[in-house]
PDB file of N, CA and C in Angstrom:
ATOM      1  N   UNK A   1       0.844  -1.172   0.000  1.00  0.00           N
ATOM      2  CA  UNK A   1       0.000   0.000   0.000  1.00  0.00           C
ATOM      3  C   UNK A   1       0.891   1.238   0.000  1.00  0.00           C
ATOM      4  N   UNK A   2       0.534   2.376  -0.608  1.00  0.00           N
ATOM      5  CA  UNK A   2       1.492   3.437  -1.285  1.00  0.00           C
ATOM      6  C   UNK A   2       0.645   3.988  -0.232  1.00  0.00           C
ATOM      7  N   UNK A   3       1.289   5.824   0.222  1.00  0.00           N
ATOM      8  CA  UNK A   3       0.624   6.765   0.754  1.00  0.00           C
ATOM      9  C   UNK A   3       1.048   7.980   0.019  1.00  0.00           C
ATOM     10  N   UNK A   4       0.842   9.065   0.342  1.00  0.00           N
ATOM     11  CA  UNK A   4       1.245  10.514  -0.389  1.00  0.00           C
ATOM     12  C   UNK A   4       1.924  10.980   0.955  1.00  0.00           C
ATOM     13  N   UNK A   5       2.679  11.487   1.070  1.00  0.00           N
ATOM     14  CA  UNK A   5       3.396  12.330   1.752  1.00  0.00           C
ATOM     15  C   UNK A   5       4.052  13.680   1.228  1.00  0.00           C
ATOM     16  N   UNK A   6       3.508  15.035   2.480  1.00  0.00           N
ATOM     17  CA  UNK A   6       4.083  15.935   1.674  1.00  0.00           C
ATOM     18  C   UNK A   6       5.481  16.771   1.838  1.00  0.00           C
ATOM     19  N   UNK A   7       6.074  17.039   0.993  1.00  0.00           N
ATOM     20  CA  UNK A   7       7.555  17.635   1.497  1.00  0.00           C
ATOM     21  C   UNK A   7       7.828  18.991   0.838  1.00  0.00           C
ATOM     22  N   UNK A   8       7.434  20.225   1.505  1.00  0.00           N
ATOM     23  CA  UNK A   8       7.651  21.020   0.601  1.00  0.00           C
ATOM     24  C   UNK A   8       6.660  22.066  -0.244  1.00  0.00           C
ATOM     25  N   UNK A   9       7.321  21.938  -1.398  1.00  0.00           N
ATOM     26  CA  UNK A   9       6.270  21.927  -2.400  1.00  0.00           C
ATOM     27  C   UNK A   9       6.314  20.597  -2.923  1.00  0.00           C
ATOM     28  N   UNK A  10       6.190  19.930  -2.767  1.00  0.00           N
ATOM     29  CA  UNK A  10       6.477  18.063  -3.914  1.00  0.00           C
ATOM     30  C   UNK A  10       5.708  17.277  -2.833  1.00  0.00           C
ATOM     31  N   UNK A  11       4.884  16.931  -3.783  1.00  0.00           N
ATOM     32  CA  UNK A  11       4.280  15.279  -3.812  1.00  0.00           C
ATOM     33  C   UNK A  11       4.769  14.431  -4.019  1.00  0.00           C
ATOM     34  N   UNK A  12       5.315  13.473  -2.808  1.00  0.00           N
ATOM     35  CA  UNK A  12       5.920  12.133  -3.005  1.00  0.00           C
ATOM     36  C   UNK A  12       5.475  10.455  -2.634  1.00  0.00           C
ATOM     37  N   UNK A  13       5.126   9.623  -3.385  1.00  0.00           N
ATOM     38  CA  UNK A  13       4.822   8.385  -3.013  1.00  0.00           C
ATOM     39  C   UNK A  13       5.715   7.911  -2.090  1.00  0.00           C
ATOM     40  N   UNK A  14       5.055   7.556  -1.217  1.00  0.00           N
ATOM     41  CA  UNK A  14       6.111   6.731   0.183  1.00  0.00           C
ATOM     42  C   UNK A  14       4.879   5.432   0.101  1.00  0.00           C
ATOM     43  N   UNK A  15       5.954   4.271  -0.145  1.00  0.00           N
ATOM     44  CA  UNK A  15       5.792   3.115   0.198  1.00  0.00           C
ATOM     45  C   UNK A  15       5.512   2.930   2.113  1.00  0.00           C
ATOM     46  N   UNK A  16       3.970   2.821   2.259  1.00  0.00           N
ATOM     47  CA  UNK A  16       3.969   2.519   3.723  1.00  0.00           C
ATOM     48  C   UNK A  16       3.644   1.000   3.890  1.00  0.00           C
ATOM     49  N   UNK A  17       3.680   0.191   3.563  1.00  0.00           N
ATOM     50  CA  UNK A  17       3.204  -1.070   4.006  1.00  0.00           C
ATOM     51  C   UNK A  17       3.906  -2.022   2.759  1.00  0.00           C
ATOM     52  N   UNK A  18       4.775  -3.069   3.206  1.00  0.00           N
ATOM     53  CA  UNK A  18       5.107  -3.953   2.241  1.00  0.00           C
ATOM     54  C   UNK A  18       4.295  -4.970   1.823  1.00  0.00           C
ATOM     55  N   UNK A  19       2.801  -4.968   1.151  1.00  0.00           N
ATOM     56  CA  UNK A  19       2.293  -5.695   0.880  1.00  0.00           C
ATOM     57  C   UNK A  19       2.421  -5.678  -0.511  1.00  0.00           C
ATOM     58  N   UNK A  20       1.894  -6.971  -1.194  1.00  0.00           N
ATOM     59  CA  UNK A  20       1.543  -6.746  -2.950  1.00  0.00           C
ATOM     60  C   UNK A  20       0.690  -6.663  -3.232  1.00  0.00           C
ATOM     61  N   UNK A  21      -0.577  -6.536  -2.607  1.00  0.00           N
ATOM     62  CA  UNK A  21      -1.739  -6.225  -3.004  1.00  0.00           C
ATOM     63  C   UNK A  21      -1.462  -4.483  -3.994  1.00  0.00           C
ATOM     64  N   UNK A  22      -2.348  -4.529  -4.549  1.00  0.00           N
ATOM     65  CA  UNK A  22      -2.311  -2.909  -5.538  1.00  0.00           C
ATOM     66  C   UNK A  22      -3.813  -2.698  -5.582  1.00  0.00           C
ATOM     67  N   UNK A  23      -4.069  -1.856  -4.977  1.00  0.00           N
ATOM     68  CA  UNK A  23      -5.831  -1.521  -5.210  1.00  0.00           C
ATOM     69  C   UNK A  23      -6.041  -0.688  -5.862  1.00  0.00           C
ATOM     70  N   UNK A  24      -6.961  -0.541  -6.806  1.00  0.00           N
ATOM     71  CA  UNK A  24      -6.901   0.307  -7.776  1.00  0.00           C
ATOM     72  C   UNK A  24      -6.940   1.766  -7.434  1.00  0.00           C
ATOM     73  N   UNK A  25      -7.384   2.253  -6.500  1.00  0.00           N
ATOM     74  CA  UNK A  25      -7.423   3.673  -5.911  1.00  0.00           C
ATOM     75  C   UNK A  25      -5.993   4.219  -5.703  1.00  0.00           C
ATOM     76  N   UNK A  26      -4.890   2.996  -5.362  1.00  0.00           N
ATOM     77  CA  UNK A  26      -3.275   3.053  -5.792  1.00  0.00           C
ATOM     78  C   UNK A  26      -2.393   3.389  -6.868  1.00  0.00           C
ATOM     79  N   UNK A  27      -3.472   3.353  -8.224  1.00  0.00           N
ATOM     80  CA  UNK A  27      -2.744   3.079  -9.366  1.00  0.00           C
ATOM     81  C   UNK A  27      -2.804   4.990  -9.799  1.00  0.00           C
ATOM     82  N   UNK A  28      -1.885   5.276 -10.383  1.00  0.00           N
ATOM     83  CA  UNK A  28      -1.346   6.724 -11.396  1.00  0.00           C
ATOM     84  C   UNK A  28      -2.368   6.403 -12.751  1.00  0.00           C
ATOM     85  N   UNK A  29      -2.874   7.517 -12.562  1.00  0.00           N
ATOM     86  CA  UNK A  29      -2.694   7.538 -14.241  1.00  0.00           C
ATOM     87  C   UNK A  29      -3.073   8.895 -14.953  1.00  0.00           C
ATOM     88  N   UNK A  30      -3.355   9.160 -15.948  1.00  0.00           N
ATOM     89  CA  UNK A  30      -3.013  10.681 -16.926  1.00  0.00           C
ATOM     90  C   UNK A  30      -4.392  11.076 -16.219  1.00  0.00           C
ATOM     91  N   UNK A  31      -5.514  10.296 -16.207  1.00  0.00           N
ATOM     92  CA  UNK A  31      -6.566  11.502 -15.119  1.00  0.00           C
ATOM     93  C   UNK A  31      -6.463  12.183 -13.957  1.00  0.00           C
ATOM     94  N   UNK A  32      -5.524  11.564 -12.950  1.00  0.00           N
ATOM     95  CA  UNK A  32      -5.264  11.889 -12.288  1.00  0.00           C
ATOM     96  C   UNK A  32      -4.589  13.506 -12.418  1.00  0.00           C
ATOM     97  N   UNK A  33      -3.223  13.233 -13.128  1.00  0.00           N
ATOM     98  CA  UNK A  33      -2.279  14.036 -12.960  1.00  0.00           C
ATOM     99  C   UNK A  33      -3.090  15.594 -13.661  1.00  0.00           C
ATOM    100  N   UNK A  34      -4.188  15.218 -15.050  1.00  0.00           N
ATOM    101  CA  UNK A  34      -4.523  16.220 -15.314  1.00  0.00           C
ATOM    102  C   UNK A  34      -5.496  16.697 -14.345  1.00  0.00           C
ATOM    103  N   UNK A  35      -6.691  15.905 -13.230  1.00  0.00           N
ATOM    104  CA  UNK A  35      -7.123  16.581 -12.425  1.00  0.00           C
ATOM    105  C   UNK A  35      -6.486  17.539 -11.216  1.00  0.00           C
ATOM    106  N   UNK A  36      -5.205  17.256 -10.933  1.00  0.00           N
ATOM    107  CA  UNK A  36      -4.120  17.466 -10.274  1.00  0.00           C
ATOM    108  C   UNK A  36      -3.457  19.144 -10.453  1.00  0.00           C
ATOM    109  N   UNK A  37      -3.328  19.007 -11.745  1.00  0.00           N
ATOM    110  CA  UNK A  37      -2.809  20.149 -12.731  1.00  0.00           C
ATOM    111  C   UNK A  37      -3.860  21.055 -12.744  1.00  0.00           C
ATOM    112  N   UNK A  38      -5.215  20.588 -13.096  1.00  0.00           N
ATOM    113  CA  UNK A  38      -6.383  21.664 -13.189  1.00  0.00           C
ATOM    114  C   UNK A  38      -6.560  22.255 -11.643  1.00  0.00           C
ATOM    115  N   UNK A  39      -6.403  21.622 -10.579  1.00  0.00           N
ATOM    116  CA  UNK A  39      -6.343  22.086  -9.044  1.00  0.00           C
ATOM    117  C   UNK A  39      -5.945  22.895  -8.540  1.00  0.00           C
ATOM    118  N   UNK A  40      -4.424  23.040  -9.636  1.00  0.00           N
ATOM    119  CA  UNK A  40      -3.019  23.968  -9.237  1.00  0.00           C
ATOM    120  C   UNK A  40      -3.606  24.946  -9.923  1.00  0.00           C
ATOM    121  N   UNK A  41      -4.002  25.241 -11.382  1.00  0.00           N
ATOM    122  CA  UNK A  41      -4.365  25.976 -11.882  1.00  0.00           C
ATOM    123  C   UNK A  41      -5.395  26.628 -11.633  1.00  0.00           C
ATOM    124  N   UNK A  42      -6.683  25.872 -10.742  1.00  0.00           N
ATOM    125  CA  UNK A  42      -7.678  26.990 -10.263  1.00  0.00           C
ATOM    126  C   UNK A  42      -7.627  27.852  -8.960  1.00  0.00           C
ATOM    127  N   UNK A  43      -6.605  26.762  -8.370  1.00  0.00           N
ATOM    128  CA  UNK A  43      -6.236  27.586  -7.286  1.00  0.00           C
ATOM    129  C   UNK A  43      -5.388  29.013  -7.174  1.00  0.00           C
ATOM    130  N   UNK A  44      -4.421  28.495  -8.196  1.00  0.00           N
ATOM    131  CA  UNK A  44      -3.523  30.107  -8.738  1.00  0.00           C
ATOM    132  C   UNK A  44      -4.530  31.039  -9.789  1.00  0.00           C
ATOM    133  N   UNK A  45      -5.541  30.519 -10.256  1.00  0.00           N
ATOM    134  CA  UNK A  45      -6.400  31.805 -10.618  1.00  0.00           C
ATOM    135  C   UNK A  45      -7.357  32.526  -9.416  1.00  0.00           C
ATOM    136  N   UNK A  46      -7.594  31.593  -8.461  1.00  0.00           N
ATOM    137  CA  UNK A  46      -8.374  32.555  -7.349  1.00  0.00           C
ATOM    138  C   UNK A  46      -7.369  33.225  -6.714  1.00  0.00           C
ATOM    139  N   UNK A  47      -5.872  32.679  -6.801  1.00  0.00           N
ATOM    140  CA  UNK A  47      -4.788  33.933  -6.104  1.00  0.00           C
ATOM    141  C   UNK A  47      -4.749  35.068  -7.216  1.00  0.00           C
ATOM    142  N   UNK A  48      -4.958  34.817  -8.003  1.00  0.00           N
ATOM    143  CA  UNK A  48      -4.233  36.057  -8.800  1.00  0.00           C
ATOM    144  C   UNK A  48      -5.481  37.080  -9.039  1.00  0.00           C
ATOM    145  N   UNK A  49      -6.793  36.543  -9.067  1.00  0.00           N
ATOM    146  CA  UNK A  49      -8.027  37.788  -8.556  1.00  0.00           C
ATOM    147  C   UNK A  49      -7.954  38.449  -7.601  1.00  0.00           C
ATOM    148  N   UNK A  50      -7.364  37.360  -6.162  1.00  0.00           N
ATOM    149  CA  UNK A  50      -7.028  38.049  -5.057  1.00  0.00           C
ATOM    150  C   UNK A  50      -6.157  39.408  -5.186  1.00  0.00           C
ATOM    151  N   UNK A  51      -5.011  39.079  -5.941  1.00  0.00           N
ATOM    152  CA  UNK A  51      -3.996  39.716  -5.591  1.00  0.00           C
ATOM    153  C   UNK A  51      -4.581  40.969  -6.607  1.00  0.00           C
ATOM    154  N   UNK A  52      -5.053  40.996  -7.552  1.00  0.00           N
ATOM    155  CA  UNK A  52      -5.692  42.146  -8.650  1.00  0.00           C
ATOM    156  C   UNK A  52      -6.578  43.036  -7.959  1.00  0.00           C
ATOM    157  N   UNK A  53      -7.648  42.301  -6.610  1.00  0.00           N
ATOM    158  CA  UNK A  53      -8.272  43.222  -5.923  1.00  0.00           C
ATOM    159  C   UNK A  53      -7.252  43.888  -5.099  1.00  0.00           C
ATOM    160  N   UNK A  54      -6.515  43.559  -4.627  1.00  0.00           N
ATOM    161  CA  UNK A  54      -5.796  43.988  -3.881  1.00  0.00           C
ATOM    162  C   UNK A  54      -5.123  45.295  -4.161  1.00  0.00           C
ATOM    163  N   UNK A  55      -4.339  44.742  -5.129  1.00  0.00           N
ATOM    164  CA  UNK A  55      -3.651  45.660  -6.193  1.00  0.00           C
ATOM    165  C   UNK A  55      -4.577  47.240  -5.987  1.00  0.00           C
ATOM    166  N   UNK A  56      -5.790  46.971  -6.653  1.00  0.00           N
ATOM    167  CA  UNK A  56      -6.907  48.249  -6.783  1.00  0.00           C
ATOM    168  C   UNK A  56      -6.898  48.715  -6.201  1.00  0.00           C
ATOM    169  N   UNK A  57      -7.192  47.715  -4.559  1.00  0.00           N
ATOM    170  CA  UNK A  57      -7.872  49.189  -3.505  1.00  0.00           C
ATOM    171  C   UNK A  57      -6.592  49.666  -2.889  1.00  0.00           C
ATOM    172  N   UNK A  58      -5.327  49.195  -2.938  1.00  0.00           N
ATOM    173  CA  UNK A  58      -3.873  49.891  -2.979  1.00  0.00           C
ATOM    174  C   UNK A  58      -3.750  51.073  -3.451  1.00  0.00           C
ATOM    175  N   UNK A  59      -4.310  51.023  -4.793  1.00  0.00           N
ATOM    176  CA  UNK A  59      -3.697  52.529  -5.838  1.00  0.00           C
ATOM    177  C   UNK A  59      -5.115  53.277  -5.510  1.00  0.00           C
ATOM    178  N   UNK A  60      -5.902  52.996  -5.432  1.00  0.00           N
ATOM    179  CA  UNK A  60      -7.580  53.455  -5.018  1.00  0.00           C
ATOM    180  C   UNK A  60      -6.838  54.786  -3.363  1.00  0.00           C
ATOM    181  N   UNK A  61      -6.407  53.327  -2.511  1.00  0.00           N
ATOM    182  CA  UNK A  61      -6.215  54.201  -1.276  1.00  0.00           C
ATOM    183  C   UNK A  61      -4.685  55.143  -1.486  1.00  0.00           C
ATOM    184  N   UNK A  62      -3.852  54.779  -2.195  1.00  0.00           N
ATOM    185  CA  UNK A  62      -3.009  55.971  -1.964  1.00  0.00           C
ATOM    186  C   UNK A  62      -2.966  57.208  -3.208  1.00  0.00           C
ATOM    187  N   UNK A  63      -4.387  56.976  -3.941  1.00  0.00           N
ATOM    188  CA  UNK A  63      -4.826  58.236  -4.271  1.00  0.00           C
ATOM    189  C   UNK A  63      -5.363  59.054  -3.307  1.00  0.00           C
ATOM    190  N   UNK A  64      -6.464  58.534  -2.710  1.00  0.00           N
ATOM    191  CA  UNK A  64      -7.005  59.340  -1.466  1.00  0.00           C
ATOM    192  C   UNK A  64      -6.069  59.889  -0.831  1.00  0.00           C
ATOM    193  N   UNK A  65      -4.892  58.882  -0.145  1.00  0.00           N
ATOM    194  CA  UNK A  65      -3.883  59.942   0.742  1.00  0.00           C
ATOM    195  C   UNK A  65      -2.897  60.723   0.006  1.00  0.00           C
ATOM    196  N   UNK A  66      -3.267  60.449  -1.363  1.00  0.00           N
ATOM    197  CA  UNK A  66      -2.090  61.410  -2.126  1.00  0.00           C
ATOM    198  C   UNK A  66      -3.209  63.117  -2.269  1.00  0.00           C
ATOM    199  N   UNK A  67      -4.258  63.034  -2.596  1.00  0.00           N
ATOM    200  CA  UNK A  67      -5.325  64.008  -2.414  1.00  0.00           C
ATOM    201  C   UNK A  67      -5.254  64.653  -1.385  1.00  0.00           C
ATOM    202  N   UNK A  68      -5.455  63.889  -0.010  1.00  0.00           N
ATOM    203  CA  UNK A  68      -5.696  64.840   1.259  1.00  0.00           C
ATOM    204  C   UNK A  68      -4.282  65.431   1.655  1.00  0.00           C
ATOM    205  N   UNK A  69      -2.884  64.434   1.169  1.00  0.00           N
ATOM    206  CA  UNK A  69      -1.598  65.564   1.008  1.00  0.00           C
ATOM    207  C   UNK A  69      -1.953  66.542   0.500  1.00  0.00           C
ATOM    208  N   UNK A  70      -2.320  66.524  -0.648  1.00  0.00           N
ATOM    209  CA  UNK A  70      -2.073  67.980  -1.760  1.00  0.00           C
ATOM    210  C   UNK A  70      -3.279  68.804  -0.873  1.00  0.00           C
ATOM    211  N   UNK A  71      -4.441  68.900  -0.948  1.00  0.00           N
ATOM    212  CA  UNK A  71      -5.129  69.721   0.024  1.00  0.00           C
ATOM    213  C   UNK A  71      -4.460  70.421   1.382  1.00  0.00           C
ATOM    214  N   UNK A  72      -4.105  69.402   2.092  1.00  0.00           N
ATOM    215  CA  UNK A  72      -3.140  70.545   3.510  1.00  0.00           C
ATOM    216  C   UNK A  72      -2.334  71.222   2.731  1.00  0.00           C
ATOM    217  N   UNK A  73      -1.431  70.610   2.096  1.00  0.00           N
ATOM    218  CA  UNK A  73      -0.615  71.792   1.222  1.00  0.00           C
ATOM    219  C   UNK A  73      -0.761  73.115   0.758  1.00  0.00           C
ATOM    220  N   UNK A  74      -2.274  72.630  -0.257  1.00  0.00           N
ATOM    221  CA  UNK A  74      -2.909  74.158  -0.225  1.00  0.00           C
ATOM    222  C   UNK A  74      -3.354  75.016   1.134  1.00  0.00           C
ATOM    223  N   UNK A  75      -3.824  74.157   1.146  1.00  0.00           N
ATOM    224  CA  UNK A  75      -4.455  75.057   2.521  1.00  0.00           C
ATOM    225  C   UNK A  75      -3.505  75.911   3.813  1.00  0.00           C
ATOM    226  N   UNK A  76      -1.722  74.669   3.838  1.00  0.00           N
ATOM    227  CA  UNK A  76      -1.078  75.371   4.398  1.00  0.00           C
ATOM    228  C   UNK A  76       0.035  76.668   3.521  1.00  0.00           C
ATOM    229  N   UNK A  77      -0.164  76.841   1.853  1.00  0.00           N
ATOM    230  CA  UNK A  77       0.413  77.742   1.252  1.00  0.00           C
ATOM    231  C   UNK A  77      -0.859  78.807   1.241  1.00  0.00           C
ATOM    232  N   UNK A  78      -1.791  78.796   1.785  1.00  0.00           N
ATOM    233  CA  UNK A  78      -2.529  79.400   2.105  1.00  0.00           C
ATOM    234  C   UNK A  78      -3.540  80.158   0.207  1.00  0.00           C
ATOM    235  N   UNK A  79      -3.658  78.884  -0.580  1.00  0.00           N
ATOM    236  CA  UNK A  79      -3.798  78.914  -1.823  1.00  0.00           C
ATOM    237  C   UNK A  79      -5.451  78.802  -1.906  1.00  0.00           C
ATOM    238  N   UNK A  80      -5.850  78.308  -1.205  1.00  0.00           N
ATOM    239  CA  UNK A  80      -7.321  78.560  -1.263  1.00  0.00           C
ATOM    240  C   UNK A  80      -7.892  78.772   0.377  1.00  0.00           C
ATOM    241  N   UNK A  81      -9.201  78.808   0.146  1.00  0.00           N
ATOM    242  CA  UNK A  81      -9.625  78.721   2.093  1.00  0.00           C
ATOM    243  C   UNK A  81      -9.554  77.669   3.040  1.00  0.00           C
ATOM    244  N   UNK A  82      -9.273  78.277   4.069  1.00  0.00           N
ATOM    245  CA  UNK A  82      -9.096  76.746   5.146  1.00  0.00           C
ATOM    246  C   UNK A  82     -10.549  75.857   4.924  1.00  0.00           C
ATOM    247  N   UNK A  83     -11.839  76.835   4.862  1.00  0.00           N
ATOM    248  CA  UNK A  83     -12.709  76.362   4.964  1.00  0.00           C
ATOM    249  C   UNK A  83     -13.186  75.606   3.971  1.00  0.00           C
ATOM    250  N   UNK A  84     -13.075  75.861   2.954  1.00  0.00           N
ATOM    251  CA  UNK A  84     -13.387  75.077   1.543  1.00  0.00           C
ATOM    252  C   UNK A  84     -12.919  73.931   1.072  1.00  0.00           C
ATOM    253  N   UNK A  85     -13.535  73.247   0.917  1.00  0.00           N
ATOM    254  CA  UNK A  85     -13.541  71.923   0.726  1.00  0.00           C
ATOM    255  C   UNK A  85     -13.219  71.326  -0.843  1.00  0.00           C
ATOM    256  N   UNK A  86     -11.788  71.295  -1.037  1.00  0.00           N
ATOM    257  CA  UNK A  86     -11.035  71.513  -2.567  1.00  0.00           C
ATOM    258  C   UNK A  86     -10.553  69.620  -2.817  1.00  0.00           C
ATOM    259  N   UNK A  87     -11.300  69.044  -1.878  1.00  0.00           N
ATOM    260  CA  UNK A  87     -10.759  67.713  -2.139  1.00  0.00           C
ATOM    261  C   UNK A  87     -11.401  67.280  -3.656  1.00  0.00           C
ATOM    262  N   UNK A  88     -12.796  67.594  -3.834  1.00  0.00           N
ATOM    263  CA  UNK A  88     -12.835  66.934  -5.093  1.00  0.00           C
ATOM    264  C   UNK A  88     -12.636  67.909  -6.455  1.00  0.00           C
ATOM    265  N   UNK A  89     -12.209  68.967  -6.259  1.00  0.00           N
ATOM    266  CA  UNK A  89     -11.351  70.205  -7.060  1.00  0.00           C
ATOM    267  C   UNK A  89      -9.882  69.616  -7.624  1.00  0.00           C
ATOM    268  N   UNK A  90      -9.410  68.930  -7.052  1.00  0.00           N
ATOM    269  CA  UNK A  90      -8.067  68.503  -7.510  1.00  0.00           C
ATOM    270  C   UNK A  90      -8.335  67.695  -8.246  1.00  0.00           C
ATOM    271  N   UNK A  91      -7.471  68.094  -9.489  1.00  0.00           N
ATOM    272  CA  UNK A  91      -7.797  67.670 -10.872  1.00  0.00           C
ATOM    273  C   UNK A  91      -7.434  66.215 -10.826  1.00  0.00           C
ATOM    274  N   UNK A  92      -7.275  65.158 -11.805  1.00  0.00           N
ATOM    275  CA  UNK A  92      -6.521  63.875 -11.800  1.00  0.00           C
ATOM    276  C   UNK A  92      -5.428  63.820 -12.538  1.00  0.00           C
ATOM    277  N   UNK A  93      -4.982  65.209 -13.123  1.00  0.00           N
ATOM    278  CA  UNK A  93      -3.563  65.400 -13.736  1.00  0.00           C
ATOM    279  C   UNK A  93      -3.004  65.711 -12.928  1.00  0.00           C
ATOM    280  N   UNK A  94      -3.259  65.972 -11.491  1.00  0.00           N
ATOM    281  CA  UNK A  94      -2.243  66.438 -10.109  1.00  0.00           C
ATOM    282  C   UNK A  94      -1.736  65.298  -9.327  1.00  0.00           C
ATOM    283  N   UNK A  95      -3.070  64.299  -9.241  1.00  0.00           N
ATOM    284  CA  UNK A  95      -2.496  63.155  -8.302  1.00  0.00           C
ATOM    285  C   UNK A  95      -3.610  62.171  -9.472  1.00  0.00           C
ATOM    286  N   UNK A  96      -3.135  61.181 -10.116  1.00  0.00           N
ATOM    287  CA  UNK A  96      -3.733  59.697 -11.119  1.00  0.00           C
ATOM    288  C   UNK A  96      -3.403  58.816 -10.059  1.00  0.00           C
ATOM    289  N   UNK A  97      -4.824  58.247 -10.651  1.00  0.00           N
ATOM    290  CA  UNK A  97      -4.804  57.041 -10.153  1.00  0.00           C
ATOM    291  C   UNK A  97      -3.931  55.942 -10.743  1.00  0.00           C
ATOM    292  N   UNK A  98      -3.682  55.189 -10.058  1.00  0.00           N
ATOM    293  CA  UNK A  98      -2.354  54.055 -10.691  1.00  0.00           C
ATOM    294  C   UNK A  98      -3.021  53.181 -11.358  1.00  0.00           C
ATOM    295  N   UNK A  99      -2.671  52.617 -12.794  1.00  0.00           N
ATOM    296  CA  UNK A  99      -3.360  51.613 -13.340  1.00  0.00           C
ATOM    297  C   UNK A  99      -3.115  50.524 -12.733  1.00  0.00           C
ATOM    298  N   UNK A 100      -4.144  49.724 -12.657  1.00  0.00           N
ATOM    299  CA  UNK A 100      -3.960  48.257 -12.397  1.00  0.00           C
ATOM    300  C   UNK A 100      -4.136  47.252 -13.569  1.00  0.00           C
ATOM    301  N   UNK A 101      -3.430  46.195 -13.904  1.00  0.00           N
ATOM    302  CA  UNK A 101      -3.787  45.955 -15.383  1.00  0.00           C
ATOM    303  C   UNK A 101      -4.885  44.542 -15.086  1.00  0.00           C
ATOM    304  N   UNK A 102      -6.047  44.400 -15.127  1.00  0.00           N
ATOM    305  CA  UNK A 102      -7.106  43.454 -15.413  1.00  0.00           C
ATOM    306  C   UNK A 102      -6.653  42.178 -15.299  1.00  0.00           C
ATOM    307  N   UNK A 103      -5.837  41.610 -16.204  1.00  0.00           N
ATOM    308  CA  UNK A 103      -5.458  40.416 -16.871  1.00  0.00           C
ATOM    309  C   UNK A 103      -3.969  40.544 -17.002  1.00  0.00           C
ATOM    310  N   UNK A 104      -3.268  39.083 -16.580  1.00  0.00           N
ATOM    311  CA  UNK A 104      -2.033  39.010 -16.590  1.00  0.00           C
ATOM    312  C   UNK A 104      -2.367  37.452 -16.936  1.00  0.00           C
ATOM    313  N   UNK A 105      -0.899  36.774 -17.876  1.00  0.00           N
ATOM    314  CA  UNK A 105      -1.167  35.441 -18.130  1.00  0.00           C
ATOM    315  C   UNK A 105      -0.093  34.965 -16.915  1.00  0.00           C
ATOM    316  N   UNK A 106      -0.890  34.157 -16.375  1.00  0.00           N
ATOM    317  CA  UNK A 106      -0.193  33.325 -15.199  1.00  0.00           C
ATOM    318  C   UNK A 106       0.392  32.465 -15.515  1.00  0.00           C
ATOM    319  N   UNK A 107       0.603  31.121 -16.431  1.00  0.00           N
ATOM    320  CA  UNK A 107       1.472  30.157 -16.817  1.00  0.00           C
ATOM    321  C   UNK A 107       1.861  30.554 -18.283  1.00  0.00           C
ATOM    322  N   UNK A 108       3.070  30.721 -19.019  1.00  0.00           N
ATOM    323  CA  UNK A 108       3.657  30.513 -19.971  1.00  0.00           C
ATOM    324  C   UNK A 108       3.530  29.730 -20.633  1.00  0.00           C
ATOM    325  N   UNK A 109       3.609  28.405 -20.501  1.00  0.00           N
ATOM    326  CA  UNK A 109       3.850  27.847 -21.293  1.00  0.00           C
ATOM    327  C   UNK A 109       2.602  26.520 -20.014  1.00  0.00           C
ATOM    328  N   UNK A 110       1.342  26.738 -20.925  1.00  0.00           N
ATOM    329  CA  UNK A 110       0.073  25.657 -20.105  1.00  0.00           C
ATOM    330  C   UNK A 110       0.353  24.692 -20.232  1.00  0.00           C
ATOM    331  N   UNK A 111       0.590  23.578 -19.131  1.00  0.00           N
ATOM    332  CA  UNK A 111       0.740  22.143 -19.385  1.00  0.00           C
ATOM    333  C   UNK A 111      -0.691  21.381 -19.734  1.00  0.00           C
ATOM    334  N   UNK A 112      -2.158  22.268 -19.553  1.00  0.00           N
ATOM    335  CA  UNK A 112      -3.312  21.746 -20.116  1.00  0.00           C
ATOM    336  C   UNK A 112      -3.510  22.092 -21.307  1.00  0.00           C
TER     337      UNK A 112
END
């Protein structure tokens, strides 16, 4: 009887029991490895949405704090009124938002 053991990143067959029996739930074969492969692959596409939201509300939030910089600024060069409220006055040619790009190809070269 075979077991899986894990080391790592690698999947390795470890012989646990010296019997000769082989049960078929034991045996390799190309379904496997491609269900295996499709696993890795859906799992690294829910990371890489992750990481794309992420990405967003990153450049999202250090627009905001790049905005409420430039506002004290004015307000402390004494360029408009303390009182006035110039946050959504600042143009997006002063402080842009950072692109995030949608779509990135995650494997090079697809083994599916």
């Amino acid at each position: 009887m075979r077991g899986l053991a894990l080391y790592g990143h690698y999947t390795v067959l470890v012989l646990l029991l010296g019997t000769d029996e082989e049960s078929v739930r034991d045996r390799f074969n190309a379904r496997i490895l491609i269900g295996w492969l499709q696993d890795i692959k859906d799992n690294f596409q829910k990371e890489k949405r992750r990481l794309l939201c992420r990405q967003l509300h990153e450049a999202e939030s250090l627009m905001m704090v790049q905005k409420l910089d430039w506002e004290v600024k004015l307000k402390e060069l004494h360029m408009c009124d303390c009182r006035a409220n110039v946050f959504d006055e600042i143009l997006p040619q002063h402080v842009p938002l950072i692109e995030v790009p949608n779509d990135f190809p995650l494997f090079v070269h697809d083994p599916i």
